[in-house]
PDB file of N, CA and C in Angstrom:
ATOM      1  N   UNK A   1      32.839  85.304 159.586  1.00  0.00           N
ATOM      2  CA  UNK A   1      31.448  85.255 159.986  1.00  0.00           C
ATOM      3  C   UNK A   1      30.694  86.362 159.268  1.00  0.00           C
ATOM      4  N   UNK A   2      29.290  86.574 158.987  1.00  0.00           N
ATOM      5  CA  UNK A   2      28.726  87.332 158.633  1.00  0.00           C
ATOM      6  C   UNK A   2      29.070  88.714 159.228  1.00  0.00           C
ATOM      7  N   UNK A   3      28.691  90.065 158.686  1.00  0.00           N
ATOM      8  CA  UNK A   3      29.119  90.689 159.230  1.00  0.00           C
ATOM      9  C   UNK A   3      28.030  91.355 160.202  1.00  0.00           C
ATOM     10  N   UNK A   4      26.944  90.860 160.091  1.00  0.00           N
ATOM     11  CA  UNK A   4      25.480  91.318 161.077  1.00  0.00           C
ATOM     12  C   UNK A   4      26.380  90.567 162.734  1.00  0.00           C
ATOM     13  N   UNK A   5      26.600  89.243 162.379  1.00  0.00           N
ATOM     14  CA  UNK A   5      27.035  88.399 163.689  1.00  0.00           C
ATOM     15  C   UNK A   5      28.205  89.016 164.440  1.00  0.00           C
ATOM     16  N   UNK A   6      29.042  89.478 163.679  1.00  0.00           N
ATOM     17  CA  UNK A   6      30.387  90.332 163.789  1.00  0.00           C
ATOM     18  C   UNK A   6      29.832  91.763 164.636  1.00  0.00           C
ATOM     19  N   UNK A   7      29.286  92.383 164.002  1.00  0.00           N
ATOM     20  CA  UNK A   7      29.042  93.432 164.396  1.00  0.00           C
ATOM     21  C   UNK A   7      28.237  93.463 166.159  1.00  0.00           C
ATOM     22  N   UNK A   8      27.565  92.382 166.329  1.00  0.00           N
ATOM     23  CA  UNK A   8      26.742  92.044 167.095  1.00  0.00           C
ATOM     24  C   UNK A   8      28.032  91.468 168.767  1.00  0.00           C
ATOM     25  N   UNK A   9      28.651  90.496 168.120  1.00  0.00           N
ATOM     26  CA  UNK A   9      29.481  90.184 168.864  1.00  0.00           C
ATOM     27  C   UNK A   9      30.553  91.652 169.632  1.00  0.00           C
ATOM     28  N   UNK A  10      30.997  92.127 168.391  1.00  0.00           N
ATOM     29  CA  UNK A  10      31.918  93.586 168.645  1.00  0.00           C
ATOM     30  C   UNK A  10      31.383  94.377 169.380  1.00  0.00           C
ATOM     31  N   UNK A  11      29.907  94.323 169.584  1.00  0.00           N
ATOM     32  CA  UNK A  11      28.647  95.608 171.090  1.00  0.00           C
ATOM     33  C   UNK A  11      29.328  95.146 171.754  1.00  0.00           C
ATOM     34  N   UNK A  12      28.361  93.504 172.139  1.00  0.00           N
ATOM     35  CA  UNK A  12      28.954  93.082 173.337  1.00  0.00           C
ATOM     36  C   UNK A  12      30.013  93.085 174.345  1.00  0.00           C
ATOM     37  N   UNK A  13      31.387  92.847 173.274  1.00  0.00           N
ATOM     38  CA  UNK A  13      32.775  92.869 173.637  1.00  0.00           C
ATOM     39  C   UNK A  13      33.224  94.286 174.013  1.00  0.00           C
ATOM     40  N   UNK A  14      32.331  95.132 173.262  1.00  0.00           N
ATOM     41  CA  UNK A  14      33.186  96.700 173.771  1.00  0.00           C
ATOM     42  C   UNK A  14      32.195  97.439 174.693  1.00  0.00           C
ATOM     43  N   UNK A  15      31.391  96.577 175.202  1.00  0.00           N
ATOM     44  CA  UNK A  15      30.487  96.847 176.734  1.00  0.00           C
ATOM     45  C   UNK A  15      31.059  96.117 177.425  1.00  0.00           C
ATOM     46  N   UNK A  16      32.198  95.366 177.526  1.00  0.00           N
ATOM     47  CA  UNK A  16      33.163  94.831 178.519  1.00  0.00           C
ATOM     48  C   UNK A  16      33.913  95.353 178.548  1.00  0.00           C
ATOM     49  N   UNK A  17      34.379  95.919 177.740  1.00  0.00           N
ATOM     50  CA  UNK A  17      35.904  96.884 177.677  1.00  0.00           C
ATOM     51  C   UNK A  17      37.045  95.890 176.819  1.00  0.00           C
ATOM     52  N   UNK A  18      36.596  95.169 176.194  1.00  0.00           N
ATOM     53  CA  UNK A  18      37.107  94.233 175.508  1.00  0.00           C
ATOM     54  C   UNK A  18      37.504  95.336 173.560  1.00  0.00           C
ATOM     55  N   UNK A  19      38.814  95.338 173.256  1.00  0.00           N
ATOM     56  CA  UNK A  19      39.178  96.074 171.665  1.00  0.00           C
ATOM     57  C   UNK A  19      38.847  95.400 171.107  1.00  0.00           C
ATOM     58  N   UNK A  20      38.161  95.572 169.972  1.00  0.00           N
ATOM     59  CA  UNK A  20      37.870  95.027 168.915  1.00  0.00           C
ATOM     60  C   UNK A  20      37.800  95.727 167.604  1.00  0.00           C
ATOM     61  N   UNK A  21      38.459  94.847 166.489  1.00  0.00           N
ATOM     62  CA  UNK A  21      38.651  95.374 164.826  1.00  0.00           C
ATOM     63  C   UNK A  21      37.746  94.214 164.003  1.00  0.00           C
ATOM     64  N   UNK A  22      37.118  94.865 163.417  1.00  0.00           N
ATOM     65  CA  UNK A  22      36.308  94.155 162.044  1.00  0.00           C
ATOM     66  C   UNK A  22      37.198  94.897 160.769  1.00  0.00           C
ATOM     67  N   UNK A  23      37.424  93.574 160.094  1.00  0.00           N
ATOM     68  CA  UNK A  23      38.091  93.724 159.043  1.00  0.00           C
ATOM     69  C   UNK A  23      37.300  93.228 157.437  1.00  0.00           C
ATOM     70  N   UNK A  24      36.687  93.748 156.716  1.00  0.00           N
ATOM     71  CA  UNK A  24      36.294  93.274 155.594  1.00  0.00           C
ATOM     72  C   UNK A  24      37.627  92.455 154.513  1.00  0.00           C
ATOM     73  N   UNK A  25      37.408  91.817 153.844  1.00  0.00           N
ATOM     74  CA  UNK A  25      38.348  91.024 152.550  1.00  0.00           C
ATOM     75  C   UNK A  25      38.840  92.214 151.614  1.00  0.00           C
ATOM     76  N   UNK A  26      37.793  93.102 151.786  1.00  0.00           N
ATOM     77  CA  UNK A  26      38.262  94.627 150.749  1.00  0.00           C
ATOM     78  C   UNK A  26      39.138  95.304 151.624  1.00  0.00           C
ATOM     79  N   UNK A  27      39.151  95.254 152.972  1.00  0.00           N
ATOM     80  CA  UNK A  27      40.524  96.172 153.742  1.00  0.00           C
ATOM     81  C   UNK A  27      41.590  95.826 153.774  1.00  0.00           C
ATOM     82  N   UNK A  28      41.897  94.981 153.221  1.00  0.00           N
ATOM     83  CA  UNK A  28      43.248  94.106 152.759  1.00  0.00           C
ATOM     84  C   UNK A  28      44.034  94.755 151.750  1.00  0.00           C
ATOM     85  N   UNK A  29      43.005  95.359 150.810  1.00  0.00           N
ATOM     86  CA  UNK A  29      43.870  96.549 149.780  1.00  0.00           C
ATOM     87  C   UNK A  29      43.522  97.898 149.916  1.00  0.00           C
ATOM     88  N   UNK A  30      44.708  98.396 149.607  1.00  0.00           N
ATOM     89  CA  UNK A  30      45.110  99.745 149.384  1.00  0.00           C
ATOM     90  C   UNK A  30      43.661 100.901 149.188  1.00  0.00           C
ATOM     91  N   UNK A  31      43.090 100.802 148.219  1.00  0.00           N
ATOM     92  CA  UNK A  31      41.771 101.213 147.646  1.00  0.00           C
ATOM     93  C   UNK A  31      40.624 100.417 147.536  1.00  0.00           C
ATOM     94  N   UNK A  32      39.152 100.908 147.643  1.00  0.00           N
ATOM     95  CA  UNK A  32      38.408  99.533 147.259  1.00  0.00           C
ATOM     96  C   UNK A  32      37.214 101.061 146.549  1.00  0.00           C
ATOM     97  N   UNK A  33      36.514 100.364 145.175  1.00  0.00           N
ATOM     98  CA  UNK A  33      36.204 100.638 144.622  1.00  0.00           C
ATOM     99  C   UNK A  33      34.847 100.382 144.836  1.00  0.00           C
ATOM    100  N   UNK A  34      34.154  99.844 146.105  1.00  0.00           N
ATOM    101  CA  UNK A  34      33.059  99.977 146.158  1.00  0.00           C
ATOM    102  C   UNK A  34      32.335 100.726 147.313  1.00  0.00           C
ATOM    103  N   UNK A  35      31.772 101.758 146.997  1.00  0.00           N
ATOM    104  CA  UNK A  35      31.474 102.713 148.429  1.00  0.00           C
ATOM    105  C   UNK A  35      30.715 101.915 149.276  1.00  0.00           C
ATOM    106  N   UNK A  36      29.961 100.847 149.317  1.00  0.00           N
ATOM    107  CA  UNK A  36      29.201 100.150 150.062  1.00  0.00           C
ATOM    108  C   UNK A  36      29.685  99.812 151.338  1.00  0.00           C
ATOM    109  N   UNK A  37      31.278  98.842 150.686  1.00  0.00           N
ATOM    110  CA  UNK A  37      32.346  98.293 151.183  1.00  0.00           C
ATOM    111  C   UNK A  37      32.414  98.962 152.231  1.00  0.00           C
ATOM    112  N   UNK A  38      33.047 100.791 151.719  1.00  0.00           N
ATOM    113  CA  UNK A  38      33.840 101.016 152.411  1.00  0.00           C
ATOM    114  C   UNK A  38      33.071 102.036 153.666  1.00  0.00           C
ATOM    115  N   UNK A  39      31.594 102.208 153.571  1.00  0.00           N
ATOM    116  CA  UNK A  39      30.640 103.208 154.559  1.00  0.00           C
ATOM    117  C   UNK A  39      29.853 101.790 155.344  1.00  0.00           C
ATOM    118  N   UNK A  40      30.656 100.690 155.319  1.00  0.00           N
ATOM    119  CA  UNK A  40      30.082  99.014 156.285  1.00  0.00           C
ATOM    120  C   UNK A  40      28.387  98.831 155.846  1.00  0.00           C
ATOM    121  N   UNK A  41      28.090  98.752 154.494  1.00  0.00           N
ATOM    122  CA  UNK A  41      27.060  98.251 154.079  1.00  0.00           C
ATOM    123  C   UNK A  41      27.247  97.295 153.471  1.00  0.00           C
ATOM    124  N   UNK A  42      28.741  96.660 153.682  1.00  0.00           N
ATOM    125  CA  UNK A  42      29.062  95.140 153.321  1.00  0.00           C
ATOM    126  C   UNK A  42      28.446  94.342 153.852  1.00  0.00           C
ATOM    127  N   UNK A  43      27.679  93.376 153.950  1.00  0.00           N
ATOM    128  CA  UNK A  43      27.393  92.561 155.078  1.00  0.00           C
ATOM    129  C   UNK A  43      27.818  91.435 154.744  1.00  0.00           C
ATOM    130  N   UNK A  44      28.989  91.011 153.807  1.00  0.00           N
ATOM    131  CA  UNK A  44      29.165  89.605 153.446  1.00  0.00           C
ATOM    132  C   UNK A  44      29.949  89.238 154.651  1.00  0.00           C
ATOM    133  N   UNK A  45      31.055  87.968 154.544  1.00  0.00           N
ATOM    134  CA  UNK A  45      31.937  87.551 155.246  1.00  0.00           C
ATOM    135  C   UNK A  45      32.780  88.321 155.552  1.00  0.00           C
ATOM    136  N   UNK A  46      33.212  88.597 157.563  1.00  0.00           N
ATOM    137  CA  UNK A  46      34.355  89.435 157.867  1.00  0.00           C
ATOM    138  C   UNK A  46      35.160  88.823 158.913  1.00  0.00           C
ATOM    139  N   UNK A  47      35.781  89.404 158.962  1.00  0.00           N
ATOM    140  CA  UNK A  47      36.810  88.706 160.192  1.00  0.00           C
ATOM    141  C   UNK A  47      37.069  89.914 161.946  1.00  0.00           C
ATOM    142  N   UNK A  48      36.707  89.301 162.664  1.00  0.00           N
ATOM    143  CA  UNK A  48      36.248  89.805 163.879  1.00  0.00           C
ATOM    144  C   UNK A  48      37.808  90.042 165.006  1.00  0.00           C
ATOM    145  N   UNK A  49      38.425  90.877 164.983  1.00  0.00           N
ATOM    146  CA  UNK A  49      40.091  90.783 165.867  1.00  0.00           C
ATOM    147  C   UNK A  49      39.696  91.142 167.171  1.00  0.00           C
ATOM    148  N   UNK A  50      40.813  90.358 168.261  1.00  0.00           N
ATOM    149  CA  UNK A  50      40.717  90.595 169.475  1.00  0.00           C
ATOM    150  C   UNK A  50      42.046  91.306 169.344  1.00  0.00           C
ATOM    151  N   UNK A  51      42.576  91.775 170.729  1.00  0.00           N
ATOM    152  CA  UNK A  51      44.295  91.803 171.255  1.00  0.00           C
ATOM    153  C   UNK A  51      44.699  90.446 171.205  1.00  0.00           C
ATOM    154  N   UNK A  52      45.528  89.668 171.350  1.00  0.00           N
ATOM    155  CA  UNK A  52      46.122  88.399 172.135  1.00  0.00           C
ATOM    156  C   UNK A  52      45.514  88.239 173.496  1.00  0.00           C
ATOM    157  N   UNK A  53      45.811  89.574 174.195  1.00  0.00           N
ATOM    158  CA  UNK A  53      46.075  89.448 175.989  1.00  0.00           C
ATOM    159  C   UNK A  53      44.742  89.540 175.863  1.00  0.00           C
ATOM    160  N   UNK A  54      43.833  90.193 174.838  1.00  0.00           N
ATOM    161  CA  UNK A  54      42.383  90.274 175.774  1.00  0.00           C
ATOM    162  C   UNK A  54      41.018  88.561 174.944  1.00  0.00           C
ATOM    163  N   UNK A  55      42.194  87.940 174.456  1.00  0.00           N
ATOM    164  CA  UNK A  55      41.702  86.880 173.805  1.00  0.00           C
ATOM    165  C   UNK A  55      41.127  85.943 174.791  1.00  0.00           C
ATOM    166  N   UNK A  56      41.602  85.110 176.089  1.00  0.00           N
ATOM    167  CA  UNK A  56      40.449  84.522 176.832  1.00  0.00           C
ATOM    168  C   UNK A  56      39.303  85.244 177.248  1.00  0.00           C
ATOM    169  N   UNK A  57      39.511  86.654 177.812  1.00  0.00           N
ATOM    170  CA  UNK A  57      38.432  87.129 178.385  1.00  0.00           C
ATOM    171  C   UNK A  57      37.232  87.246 177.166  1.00  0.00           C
ATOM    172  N   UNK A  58      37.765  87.662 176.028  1.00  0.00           N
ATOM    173  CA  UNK A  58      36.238  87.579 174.989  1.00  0.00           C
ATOM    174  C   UNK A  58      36.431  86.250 174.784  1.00  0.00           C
ATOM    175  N   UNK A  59      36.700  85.517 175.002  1.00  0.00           N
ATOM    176  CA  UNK A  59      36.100  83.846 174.992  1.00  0.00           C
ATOM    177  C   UNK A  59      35.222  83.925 176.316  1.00  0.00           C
ATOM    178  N   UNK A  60      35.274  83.468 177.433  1.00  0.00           N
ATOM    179  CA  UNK A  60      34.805  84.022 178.377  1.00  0.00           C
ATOM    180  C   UNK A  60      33.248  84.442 178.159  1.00  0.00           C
ATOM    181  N   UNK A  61      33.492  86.094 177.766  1.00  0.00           N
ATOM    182  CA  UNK A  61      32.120  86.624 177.455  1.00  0.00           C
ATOM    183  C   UNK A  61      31.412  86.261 176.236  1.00  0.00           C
ATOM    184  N   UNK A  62      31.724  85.535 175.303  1.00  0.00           N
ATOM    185  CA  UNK A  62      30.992  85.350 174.256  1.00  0.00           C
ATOM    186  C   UNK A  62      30.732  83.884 174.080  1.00  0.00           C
ATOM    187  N   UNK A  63      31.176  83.310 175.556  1.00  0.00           N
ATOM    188  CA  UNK A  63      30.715  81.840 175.917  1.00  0.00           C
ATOM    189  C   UNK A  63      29.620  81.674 176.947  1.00  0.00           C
ATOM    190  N   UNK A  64      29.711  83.260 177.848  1.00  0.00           N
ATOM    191  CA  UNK A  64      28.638  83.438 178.587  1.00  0.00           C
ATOM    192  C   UNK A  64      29.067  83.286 179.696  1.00  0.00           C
ATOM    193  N   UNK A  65      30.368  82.707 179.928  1.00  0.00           N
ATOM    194  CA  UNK A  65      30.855  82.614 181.392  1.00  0.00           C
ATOM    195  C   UNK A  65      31.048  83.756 182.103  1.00  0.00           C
ATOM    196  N   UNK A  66      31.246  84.964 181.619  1.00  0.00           N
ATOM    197  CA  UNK A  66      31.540  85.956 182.307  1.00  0.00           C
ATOM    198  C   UNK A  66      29.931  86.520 182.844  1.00  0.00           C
ATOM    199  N   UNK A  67      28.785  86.642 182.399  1.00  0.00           N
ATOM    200  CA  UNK A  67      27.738  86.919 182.604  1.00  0.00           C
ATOM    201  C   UNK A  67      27.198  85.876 184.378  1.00  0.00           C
ATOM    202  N   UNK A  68      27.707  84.493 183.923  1.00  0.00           N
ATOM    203  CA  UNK A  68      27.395  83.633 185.002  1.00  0.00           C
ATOM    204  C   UNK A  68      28.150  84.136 186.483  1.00  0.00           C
ATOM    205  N   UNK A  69      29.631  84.469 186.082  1.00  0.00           N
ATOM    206  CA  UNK A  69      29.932  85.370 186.892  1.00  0.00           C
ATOM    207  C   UNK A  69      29.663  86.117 187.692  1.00  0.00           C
ATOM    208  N   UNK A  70      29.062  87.110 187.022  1.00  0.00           N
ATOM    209  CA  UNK A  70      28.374  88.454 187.625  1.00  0.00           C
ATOM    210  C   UNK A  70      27.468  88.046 188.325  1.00  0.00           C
ATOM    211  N   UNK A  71      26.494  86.966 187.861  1.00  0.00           N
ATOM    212  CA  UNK A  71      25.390  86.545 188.523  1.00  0.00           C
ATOM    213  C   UNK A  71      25.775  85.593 189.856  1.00  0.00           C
ATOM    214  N   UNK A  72      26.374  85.025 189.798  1.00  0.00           N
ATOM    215  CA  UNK A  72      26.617  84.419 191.197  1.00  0.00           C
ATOM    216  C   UNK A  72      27.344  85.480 191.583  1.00  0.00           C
ATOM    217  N   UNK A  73      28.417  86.523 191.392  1.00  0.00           N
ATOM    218  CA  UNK A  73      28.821  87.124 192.637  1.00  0.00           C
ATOM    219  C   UNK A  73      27.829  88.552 193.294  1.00  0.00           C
ATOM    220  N   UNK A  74      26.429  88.601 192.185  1.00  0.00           N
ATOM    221  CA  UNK A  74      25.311  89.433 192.780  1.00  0.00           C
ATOM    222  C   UNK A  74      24.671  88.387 193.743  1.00  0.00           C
ATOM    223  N   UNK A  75      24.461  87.369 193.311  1.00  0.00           N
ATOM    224  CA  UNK A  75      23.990  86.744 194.057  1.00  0.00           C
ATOM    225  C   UNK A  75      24.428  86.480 195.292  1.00  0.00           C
ATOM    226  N   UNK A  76      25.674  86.142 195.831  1.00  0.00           N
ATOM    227  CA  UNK A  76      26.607  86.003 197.124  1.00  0.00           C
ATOM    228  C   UNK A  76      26.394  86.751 197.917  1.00  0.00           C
ATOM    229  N   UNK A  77      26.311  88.373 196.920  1.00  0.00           N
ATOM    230  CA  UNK A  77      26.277  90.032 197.982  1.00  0.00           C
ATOM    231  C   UNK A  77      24.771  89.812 198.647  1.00  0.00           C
ATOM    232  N   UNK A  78      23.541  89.558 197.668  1.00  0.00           N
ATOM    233  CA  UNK A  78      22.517  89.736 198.302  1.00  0.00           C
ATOM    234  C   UNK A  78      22.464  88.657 199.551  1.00  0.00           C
ATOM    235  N   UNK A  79      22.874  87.740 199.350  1.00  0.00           N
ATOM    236  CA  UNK A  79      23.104  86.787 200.414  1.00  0.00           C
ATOM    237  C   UNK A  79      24.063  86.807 201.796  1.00  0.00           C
ATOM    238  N   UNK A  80      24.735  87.601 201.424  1.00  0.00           N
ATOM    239  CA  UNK A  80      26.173  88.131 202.563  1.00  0.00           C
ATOM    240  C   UNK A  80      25.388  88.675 203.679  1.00  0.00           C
TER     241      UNK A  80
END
C-alpha cells in the first residue's frame, strides 16, 4: 500500500496497543543508497506487519468493528 495509507493505518493500530512494522522494498537489503529511503521520505509502495496473535484484532479495528464496540458498550453504561 502506499506508504501515506500505511503510515496512517500504523497511528491507528498503535492507539490500540496493536505492534506494528512498516517495511520499505529498500529494507530488504543490507544498505540502501538513498537517504530519502532511509529518513521515511519514501512514500512509494510498503508493506504494513502485524504479530500473528494480534492479526484479528487489527482486522477488527481497521474494519471498524472495534470502534462499534466501544460505542454500544458506552452506550449500555449510560443506559444501565
Amino acid at each position: 500500500m502506499p506508504r501515506l495509507v500505511a503510515e496512517s493505518y500504523r497511528r491507528l493500530l498503535a492507539q490500540r496497543g496493536v505492534v506494528t512494522v512498516i517495511r520499505t522494498p529498500f529494507q530488504w537489503v543490507m544498505s540502501s543508497p538513498v537517504i530519502e529511503i532511509e529518513t521515511g521520505g519514501y512514500m512509494g509502495e510498503v508493506g504494513l506487519y502485524v504479530p500473528l496473535v494480534q492479526e484479528p484484532e487489527a482486522s477488527r479495528i481497521l474494519e471498524g468493528e472495534d470502534d462499534a464496540e466501544a460505542e454500544q458498550g458506552a452506550g449500555s453504561g449510560a443506559n444501565g
